[in-house]
PDB file of N, CA and C in Angstrom:
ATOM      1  N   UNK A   1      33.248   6.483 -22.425  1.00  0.00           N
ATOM      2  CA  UNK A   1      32.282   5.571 -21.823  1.00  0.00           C
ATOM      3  C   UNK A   1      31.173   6.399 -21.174  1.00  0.00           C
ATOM      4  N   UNK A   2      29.403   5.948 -21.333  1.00  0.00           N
ATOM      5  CA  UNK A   2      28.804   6.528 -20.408  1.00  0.00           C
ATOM      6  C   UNK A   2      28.314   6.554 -20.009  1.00  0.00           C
ATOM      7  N   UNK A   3      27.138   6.504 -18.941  1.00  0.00           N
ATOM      8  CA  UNK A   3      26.836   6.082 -17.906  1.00  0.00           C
ATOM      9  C   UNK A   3      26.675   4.930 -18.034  1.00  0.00           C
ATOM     10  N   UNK A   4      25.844   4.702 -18.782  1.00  0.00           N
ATOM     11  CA  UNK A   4      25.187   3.272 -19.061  1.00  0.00           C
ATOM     12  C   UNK A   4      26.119   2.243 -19.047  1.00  0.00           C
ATOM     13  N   UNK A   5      26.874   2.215 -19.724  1.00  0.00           N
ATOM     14  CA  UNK A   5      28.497   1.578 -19.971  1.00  0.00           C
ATOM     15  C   UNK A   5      28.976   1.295 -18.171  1.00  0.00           C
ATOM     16  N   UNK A   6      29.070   1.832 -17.453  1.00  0.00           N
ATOM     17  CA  UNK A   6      29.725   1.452 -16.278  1.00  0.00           C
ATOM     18  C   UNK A   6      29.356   0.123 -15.440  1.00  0.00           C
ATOM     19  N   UNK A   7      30.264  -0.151 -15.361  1.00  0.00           N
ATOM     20  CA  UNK A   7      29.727  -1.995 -14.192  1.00  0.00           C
ATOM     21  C   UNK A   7      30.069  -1.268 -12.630  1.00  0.00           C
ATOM     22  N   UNK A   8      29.667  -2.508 -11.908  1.00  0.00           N
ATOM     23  CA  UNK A   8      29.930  -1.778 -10.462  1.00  0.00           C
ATOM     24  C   UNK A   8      31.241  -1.489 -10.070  1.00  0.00           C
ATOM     25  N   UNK A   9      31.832  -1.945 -10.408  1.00  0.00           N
ATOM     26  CA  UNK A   9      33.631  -1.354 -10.524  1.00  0.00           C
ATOM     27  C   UNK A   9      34.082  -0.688 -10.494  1.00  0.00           C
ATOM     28  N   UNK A  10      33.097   0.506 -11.688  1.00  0.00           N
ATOM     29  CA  UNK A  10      33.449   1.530 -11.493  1.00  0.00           C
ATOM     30  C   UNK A  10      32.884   2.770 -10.994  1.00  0.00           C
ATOM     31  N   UNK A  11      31.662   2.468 -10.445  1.00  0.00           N
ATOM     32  CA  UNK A  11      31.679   3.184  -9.557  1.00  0.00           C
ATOM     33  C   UNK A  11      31.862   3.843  -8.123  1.00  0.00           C
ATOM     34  N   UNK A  12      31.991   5.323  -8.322  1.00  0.00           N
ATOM     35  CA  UNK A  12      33.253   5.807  -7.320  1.00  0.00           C
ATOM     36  C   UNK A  12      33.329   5.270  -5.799  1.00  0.00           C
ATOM     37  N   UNK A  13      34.265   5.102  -5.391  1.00  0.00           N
ATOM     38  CA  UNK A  13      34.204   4.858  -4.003  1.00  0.00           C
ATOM     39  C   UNK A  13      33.251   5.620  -2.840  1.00  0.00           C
ATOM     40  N   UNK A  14      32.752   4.673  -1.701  1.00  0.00           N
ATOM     41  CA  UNK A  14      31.674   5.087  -0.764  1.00  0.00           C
ATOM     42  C   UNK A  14      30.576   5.059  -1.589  1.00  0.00           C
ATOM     43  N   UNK A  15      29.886   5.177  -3.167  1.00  0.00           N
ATOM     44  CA  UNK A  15      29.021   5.176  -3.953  1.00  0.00           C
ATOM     45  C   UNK A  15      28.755   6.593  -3.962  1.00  0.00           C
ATOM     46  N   UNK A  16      29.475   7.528  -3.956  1.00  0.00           N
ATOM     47  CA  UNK A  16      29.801   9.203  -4.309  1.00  0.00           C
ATOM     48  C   UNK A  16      28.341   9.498  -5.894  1.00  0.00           C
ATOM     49  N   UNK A  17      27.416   9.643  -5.407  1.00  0.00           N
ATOM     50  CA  UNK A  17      26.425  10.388  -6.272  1.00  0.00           C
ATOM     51  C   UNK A  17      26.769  11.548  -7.154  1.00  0.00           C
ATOM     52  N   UNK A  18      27.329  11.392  -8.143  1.00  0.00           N
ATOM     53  CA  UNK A  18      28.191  12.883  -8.493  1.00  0.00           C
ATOM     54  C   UNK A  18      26.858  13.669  -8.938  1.00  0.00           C
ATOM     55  N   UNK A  19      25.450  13.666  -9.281  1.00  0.00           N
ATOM     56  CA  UNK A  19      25.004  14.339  -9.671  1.00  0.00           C
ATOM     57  C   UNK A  19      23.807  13.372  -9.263  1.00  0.00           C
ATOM     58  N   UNK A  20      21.923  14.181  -9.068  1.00  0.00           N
ATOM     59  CA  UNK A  20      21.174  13.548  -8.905  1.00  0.00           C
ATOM     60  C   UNK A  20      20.313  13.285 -10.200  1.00  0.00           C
ATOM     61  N   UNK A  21      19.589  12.156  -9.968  1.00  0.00           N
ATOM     62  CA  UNK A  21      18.718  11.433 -11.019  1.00  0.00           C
ATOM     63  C   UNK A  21      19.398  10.136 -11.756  1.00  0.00           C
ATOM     64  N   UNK A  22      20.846   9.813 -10.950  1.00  0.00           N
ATOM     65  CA  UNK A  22      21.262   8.876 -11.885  1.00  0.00           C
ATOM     66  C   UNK A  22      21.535   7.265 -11.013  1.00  0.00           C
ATOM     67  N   UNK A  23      20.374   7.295 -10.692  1.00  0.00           N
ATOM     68  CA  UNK A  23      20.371   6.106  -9.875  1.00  0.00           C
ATOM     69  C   UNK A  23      19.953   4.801 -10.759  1.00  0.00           C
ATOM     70  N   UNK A  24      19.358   5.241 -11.949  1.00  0.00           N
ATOM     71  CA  UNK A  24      18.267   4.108 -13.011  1.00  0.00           C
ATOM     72  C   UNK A  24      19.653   3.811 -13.840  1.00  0.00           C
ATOM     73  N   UNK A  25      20.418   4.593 -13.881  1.00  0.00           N
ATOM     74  CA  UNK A  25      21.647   4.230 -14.639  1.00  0.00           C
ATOM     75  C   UNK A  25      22.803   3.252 -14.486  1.00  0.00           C
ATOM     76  N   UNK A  26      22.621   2.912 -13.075  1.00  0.00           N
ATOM     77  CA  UNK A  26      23.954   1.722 -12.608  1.00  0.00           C
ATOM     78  C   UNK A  26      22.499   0.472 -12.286  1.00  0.00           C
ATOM     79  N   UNK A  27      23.080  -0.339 -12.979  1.00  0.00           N
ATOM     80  CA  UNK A  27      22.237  -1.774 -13.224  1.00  0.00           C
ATOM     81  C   UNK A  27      23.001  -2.144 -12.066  1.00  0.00           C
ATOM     82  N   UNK A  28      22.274  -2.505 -10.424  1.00  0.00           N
ATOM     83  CA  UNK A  28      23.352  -3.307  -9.375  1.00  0.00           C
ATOM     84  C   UNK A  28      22.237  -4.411  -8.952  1.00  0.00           C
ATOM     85  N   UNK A  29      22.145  -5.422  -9.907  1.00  0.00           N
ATOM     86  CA  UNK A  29      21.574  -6.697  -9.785  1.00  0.00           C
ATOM     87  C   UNK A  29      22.410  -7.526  -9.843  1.00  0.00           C
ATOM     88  N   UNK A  30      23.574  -7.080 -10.754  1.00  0.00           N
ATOM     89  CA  UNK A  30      24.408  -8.328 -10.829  1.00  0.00           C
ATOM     90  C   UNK A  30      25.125  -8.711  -9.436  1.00  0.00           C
ATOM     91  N   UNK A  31      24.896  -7.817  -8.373  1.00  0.00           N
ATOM     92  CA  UNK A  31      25.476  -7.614  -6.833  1.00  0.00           C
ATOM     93  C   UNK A  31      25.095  -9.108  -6.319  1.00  0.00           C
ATOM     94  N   UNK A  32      23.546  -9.332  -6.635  1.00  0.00           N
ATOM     95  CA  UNK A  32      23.082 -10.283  -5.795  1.00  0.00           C
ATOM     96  C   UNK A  32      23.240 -11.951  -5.827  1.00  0.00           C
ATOM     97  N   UNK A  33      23.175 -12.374  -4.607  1.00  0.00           N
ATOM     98  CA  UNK A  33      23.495 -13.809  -4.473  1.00  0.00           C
ATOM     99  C   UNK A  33      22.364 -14.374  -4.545  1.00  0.00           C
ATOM    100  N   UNK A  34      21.330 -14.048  -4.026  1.00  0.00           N
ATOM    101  CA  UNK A  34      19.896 -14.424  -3.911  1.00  0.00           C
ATOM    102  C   UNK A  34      18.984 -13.588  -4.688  1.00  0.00           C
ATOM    103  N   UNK A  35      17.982 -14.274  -5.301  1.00  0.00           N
ATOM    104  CA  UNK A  35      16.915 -13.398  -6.062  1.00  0.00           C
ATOM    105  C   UNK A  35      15.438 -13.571  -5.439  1.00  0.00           C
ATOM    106  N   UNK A  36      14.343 -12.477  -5.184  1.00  0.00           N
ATOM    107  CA  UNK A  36      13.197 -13.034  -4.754  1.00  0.00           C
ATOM    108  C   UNK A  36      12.299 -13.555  -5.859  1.00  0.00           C
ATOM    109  N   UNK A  37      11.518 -14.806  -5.418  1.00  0.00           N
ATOM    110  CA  UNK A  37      10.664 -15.294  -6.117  1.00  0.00           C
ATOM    111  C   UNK A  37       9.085 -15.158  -5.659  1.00  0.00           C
ATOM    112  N   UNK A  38       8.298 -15.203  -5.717  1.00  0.00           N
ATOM    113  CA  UNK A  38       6.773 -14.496  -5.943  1.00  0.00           C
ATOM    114  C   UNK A  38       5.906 -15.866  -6.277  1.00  0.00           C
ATOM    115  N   UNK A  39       5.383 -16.155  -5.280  1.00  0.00           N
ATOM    116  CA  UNK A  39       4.625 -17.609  -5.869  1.00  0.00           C
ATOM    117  C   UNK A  39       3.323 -16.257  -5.653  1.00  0.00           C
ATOM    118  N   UNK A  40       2.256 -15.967  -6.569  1.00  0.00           N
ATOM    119  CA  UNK A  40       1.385 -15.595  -7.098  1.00  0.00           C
ATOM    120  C   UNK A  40       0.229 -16.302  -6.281  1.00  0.00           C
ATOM    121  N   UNK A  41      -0.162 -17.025  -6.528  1.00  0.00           N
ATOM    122  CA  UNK A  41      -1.144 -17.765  -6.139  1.00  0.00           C
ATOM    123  C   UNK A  41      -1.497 -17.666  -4.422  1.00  0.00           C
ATOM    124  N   UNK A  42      -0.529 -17.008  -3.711  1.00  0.00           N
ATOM    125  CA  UNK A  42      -0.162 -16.971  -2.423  1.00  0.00           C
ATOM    126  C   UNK A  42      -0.367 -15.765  -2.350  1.00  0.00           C
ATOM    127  N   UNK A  43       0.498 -14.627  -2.958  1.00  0.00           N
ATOM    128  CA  UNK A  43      -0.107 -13.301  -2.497  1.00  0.00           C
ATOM    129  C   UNK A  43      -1.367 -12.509  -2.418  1.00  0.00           C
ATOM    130  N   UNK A  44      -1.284 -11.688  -1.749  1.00  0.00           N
ATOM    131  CA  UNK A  44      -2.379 -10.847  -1.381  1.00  0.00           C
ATOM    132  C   UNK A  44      -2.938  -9.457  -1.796  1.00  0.00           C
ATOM    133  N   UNK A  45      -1.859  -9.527  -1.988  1.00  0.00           N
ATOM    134  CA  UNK A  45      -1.298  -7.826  -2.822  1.00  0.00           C
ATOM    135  C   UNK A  45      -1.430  -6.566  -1.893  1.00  0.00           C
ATOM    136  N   UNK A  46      -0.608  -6.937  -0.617  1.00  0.00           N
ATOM    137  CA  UNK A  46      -0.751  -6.029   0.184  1.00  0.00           C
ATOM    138  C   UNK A  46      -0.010  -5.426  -0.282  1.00  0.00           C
ATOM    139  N   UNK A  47       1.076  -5.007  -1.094  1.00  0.00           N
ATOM    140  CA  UNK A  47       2.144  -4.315  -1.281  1.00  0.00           C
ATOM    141  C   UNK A  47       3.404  -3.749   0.065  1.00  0.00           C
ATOM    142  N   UNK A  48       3.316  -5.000   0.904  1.00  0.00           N
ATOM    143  CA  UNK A  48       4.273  -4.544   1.564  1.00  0.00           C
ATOM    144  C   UNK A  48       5.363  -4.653   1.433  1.00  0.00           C
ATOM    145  N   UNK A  49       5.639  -5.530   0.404  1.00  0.00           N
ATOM    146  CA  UNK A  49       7.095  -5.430  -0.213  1.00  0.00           C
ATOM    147  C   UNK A  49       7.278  -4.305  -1.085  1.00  0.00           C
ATOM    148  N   UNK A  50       6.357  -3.725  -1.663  1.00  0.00           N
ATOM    149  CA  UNK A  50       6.463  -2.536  -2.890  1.00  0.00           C
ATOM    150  C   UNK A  50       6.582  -1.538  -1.828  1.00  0.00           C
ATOM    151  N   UNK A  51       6.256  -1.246  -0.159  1.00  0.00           N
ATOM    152  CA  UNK A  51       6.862  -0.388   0.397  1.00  0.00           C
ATOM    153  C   UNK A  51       7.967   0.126   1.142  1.00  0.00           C
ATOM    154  N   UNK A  52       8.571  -1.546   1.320  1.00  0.00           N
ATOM    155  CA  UNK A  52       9.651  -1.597   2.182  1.00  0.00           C
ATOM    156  C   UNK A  52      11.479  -1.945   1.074  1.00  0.00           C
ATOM    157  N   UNK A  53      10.951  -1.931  -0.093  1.00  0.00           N
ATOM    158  CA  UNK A  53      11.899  -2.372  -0.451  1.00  0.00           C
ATOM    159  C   UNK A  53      12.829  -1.080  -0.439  1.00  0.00           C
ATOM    160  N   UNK A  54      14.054  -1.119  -0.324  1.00  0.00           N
ATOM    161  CA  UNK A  54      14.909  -0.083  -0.277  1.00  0.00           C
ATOM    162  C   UNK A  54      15.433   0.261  -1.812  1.00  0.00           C
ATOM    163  N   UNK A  55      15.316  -0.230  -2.413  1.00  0.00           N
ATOM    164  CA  UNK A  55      15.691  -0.148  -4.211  1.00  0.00           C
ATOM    165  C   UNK A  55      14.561   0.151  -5.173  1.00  0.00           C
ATOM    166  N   UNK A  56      13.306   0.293  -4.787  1.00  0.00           N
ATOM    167  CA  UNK A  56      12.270   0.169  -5.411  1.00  0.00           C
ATOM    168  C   UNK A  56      12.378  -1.014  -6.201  1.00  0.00           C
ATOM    169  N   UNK A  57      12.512  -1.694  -6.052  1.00  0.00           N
ATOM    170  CA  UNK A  57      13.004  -3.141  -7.437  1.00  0.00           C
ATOM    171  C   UNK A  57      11.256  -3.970  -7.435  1.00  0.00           C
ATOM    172  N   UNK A  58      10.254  -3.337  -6.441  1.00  0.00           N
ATOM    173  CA  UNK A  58       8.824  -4.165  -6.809  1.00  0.00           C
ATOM    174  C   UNK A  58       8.350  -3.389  -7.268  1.00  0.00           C
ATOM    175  N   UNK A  59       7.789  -4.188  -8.751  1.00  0.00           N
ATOM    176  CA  UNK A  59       6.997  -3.969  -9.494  1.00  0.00           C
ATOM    177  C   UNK A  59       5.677  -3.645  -9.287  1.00  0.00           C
ATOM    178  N   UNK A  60       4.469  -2.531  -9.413  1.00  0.00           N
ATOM    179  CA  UNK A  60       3.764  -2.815  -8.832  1.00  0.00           C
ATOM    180  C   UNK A  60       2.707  -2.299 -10.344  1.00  0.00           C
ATOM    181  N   UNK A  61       1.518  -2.863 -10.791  1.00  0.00           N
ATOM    182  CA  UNK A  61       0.442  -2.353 -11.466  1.00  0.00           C
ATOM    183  C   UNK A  61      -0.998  -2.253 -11.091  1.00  0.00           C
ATOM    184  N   UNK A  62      -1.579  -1.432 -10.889  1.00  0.00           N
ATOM    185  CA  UNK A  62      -3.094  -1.293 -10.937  1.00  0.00           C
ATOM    186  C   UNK A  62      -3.212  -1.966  -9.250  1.00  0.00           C
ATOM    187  N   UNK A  63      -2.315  -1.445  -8.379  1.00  0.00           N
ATOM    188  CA  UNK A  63      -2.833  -1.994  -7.028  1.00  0.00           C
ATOM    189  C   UNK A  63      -2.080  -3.156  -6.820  1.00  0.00           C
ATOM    190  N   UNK A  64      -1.687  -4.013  -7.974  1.00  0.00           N
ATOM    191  CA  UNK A  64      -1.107  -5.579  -7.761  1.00  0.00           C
ATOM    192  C   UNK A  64       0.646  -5.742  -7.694  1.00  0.00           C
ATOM    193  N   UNK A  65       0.814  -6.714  -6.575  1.00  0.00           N
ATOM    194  CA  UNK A  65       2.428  -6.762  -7.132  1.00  0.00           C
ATOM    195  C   UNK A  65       2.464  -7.654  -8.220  1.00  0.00           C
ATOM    196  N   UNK A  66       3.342  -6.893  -9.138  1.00  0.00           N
ATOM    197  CA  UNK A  66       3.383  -7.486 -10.651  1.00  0.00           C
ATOM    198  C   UNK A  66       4.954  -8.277 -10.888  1.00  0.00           C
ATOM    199  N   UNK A  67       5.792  -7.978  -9.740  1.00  0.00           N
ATOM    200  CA  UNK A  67       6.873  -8.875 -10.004  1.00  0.00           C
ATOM    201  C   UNK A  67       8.036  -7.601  -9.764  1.00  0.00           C
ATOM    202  N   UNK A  68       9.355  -8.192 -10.059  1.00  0.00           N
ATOM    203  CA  UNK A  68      10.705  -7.667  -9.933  1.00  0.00           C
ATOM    204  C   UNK A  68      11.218  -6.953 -11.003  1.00  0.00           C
ATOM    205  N   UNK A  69      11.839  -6.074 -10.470  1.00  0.00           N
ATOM    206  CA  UNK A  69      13.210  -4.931 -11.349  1.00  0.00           C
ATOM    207  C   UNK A  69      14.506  -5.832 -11.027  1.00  0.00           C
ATOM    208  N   UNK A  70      14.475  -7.242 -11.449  1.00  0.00           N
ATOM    209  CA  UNK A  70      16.030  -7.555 -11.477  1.00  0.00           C
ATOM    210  C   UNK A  70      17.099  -6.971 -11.752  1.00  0.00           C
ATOM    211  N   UNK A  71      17.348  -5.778 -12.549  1.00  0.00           N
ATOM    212  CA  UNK A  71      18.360  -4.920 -12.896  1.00  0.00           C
ATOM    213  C   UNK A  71      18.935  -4.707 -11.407  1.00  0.00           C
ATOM    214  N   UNK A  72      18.107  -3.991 -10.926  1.00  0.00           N
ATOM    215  CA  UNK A  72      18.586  -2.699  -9.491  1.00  0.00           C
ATOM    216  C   UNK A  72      18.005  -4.142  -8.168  1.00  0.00           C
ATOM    217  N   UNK A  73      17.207  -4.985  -8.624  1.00  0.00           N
ATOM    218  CA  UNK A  73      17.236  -5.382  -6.714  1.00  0.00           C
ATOM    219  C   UNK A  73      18.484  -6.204  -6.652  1.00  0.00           C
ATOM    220  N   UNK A  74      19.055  -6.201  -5.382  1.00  0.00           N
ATOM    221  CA  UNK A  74      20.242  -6.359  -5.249  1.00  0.00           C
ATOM    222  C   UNK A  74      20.116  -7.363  -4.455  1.00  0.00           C
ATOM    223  N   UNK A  75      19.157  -8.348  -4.172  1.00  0.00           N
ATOM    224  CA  UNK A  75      18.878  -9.304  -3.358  1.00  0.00           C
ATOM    225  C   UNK A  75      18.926  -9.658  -1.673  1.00  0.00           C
ATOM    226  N   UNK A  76      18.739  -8.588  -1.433  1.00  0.00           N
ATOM    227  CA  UNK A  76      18.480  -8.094   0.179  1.00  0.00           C
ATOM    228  C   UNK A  76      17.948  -8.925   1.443  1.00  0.00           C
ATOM    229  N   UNK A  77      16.769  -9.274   0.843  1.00  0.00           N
ATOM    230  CA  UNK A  77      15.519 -10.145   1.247  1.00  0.00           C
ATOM    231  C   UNK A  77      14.772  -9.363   1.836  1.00  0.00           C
ATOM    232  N   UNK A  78      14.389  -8.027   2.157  1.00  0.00           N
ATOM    233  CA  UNK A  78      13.362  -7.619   3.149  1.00  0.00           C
ATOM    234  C   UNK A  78      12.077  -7.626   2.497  1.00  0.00           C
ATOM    235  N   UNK A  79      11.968  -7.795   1.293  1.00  0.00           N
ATOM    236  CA  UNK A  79      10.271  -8.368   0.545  1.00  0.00           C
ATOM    237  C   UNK A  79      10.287  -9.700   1.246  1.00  0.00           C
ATOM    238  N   UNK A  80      10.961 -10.626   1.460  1.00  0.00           N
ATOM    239  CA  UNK A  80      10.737 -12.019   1.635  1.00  0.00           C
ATOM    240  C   UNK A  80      10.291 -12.056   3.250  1.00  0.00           C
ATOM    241  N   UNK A  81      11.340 -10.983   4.239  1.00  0.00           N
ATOM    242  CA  UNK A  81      10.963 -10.771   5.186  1.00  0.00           C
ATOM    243  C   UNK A  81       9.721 -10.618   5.758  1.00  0.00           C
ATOM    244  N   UNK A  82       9.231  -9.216   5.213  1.00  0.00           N
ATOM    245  CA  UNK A  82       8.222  -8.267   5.692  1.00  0.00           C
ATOM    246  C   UNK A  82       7.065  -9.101   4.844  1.00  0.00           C
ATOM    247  N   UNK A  83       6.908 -10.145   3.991  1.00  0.00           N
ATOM    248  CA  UNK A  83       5.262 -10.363   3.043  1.00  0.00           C
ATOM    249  C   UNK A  83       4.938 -11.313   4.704  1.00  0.00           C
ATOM    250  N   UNK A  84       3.220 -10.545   4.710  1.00  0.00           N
ATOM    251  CA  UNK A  84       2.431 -11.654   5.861  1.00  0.00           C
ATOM    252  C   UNK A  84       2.427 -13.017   5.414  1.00  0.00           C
ATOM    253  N   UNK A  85       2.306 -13.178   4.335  1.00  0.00           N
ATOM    254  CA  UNK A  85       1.508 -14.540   3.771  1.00  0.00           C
ATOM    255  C   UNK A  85       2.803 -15.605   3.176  1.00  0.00           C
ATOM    256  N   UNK A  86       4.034 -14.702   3.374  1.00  0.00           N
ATOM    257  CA  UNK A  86       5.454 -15.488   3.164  1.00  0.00           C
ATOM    258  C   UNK A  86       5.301 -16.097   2.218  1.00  0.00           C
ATOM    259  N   UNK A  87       4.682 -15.709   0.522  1.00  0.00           N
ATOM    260  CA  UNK A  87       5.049 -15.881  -0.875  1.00  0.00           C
ATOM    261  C   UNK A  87       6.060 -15.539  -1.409  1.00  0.00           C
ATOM    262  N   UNK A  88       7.157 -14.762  -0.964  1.00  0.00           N
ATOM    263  CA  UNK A  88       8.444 -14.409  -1.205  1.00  0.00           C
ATOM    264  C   UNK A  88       9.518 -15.126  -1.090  1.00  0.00           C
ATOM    265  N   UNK A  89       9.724 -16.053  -2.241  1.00  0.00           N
ATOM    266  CA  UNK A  89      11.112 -16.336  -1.193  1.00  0.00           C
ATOM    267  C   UNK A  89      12.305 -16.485  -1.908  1.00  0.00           C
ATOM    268  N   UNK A  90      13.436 -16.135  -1.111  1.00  0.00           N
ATOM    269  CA  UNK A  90      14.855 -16.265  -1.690  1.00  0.00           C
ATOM    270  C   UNK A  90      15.201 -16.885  -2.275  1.00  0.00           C
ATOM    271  N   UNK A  91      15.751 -17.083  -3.452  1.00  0.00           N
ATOM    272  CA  UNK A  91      16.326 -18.593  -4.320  1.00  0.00           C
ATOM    273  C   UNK A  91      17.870 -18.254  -4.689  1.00  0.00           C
ATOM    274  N   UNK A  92      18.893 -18.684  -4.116  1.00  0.00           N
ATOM    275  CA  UNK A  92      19.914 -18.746  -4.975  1.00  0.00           C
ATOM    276  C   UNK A  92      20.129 -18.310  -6.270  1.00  0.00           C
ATOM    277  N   UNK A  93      21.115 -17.417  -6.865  1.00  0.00           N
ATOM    278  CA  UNK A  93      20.964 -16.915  -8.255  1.00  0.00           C
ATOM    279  C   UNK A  93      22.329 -17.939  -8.659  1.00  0.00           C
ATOM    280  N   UNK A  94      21.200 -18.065 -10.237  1.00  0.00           N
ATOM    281  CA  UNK A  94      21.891 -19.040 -11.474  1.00  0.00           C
ATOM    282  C   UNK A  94      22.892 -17.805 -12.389  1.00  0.00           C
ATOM    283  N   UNK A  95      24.020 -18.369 -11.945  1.00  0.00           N
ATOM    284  CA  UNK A  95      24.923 -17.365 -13.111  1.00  0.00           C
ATOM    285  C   UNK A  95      25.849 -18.066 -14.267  1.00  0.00           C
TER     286      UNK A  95
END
């Protein structure tokens, strides 16, 4: 099995980094209960969610937030928190 192949299951206890650069390799979206949503029309594009997020999971292009890395955000909420203009918001995830 290899990297890619692993669910969160198996990885090692405490989350033991056995080697660096392999953080893009464990998909931990499926972690989350809540997903952020982005009403567009509302933001500003301050990118203060593209700075505070702890997963990098915001998308960001040409200056703009462009949306989510559902793979790796793990549904936290501190984008939903920290946006001034409170276009972020939590939604229950459909599984």
């Amino acid at each position: 099995m290899n990297m890619k192949d692993k669910s969160w299951k198996e990885i090692p206890i405490g989350g033991l980094i056995e080697k660096g650069g392999t953080a893009m390799e464990y998909k931990t979206g499926s972690w989350r209960t809540f997903r952020p949503v982005v009403d567009k029309s509302k933001c500003i594009n301050c990118l203060q969610c593209w700075i505070y997020c702890p997963d990098s999971s915001i998308k960001a292009e040409n200056g703009m937030m462009a949306g989510f890395d559902y793979e790796h955000c793990k549904g936290c909420g501190i984008c939903a928190t920290i946006c001034p203009v409170k276009c972020i918001k939590m939604e229950q995830e459909k599984k």
